[in-house]
Protein backbone atom coordinates (compact mmCIF):
# COMPACT_ATOMS: atom_id res chain seq x y z
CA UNK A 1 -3.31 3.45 -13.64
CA UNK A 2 -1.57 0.33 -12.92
CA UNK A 3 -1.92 -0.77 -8.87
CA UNK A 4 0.05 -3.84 -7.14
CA UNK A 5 -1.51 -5.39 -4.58
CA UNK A 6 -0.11 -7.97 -1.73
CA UNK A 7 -1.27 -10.20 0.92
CA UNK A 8 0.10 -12.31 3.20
CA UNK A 9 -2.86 -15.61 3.63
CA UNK A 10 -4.59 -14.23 6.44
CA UNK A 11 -5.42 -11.56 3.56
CA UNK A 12 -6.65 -13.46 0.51
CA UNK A 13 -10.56 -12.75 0.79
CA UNK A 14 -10.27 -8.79 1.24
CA UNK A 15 -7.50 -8.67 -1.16
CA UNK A 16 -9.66 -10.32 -4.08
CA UNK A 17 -12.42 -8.16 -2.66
CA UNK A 18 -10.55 -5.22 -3.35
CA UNK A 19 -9.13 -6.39 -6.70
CA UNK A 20 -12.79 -6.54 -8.37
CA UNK A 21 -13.37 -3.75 -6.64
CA UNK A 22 -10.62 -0.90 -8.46
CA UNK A 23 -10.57 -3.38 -11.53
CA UNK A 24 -14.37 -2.44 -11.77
CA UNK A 25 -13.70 1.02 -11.59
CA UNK A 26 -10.56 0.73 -14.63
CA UNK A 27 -7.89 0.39 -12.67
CA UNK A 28 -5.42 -2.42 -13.71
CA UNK A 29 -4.59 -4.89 -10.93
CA UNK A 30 -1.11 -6.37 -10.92
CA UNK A 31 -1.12 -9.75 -8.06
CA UNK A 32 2.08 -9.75 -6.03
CA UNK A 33 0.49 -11.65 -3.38
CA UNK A 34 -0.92 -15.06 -2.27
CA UNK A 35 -3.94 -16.73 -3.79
CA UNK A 36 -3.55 -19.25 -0.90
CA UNK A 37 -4.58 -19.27 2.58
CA UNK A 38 -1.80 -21.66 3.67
CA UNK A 39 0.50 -19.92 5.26
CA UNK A 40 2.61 -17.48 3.28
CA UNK A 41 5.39 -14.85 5.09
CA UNK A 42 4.07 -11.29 4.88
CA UNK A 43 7.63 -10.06 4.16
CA UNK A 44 7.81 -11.96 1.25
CA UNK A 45 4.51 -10.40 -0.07
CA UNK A 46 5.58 -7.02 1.16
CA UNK A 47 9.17 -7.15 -0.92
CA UNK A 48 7.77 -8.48 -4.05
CA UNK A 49 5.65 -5.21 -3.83
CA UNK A 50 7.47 -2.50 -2.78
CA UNK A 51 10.60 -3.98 -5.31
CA UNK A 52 7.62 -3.59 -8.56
CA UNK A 53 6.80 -0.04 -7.22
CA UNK A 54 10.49 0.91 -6.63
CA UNK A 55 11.16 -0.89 -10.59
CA UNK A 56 7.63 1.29 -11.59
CA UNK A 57 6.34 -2.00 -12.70
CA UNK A 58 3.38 0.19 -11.29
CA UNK A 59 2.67 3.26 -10.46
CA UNK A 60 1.62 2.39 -7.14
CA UNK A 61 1.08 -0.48 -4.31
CA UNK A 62 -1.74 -1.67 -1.86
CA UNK A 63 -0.37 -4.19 0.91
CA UNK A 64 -2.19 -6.27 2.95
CA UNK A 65 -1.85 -8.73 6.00
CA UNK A 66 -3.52 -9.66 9.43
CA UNK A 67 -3.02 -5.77 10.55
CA UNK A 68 -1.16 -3.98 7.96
CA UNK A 69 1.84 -3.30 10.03
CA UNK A 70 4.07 -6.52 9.63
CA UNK A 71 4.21 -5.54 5.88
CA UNK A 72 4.00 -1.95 6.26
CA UNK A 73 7.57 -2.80 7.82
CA UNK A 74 8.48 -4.91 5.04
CA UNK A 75 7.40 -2.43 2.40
CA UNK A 76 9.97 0.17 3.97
CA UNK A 77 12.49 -1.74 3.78
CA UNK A 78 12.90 -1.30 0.35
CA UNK A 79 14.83 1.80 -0.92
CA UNK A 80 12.28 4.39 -2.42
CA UNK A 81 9.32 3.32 -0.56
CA UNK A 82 6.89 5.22 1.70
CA UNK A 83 4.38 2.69 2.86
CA UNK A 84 1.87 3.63 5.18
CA UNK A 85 -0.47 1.94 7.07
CA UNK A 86 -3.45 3.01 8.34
CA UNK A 87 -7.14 1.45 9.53
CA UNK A 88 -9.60 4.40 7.84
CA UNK A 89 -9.99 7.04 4.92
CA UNK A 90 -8.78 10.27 6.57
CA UNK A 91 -5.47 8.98 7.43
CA UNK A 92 -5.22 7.49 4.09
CA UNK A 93 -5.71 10.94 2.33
CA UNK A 94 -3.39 12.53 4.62
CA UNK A 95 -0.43 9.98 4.01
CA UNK A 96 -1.24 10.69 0.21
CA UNK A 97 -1.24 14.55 0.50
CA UNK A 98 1.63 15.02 3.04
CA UNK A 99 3.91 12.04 2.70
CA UNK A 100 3.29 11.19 -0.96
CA UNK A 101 2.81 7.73 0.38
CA UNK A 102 3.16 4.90 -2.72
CA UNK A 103 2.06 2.20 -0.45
CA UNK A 104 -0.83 1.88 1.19
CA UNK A 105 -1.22 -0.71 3.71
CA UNK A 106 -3.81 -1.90 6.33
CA UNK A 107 -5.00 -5.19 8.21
CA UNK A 108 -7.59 -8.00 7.16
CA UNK A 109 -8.01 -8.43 10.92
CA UNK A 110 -8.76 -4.74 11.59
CA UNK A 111 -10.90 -3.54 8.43
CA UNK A 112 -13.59 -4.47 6.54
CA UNK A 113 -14.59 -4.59 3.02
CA UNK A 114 -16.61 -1.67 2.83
CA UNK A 115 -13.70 0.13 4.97
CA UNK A 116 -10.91 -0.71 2.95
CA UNK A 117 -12.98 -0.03 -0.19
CA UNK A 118 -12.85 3.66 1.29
CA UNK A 119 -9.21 3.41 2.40
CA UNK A 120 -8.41 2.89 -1.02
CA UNK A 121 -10.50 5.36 -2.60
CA UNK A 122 -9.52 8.42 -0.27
CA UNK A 123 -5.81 7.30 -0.95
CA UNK A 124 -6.11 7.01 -4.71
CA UNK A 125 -8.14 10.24 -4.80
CA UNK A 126 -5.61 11.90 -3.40
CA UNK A 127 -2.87 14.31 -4.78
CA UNK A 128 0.35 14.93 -2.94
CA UNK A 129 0.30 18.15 -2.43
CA UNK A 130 3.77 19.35 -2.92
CA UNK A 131 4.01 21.87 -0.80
CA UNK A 132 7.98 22.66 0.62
CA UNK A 133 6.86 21.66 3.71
CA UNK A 134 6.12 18.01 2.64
CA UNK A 135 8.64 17.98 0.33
CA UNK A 136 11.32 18.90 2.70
CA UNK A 137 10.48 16.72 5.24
CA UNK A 138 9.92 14.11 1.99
CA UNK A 139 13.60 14.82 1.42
CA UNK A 140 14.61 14.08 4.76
CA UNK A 141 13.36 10.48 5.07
CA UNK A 142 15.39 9.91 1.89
CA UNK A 143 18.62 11.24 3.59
CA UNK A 144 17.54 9.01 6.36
CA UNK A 145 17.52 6.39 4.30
CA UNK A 146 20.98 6.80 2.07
CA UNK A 147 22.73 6.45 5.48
């Protein structure tokens, strides 16, 4: 599976963290993101994400910045996109399994390594679950969005 990852700069440190981390476990890491921490505009980093998991340049996206929810917002901009952000694993299987989330985002300032190790794991663990429910609600965000 091939996973995009972003960061704004206050993000650099967890996001190589978490790089070795799923490239470790075979996952191939695609770097959308800053290597810098001079400053560097989290919707920026959030766009040149979501537009390679919208293009499925990836199958998939991780996004991160001070709390997750400045590019959370930027991720959803972008047509296609469910990004979700959340601070621990239970939320980030449930985003998976209800929402067939393709983003997952949360905050350098609000996790740790260990805890976004296991965001990352419950999320990619995950199957959506396809039920109708989901789905129709699934549908609805997308009429939402063609507005």
């Amino acid at each position: 599976m091939k996973i995009g990852i972003s960061n704004d700069h206050s993000a650099v440190e967890l996001k190589m963290a978490i790089m070795d981390y799923l490239s470790k476990k075979g996952y191939q890491m695609v770097n959308y993101g800053t290597d810098s921490t001079e400053s560097y505009d989290y919707p920026i980093a959030g766009k040149r994400l979501a537009e390679a998991v919208r293009d499925k340049e990836v199958d998939c996206g991780i996004a991160i910045c001070g709390t997750g929810i400045g590019i959370s917002l930027a991720c959803n901009k972008v047509k296609t996109i469910r990004a979700a952000c959340v601070s621990e694993p239970v939320s980030a299987r449930l985003t998976k399994e209800h929402n067939n989330a393709n983003i997952i985002c949360f905050g350098a300032r609000i996790v740790g390594v260990e805890m976004a190790k296991a965001i990352v794991d419950s999320w990619l663990e995950t199957e959506y679950s396809n039920e109708e429910r989901h789905q129709r609600r699934i549908d609805m965000i997308s009429e939402i969005e063609n507005q």
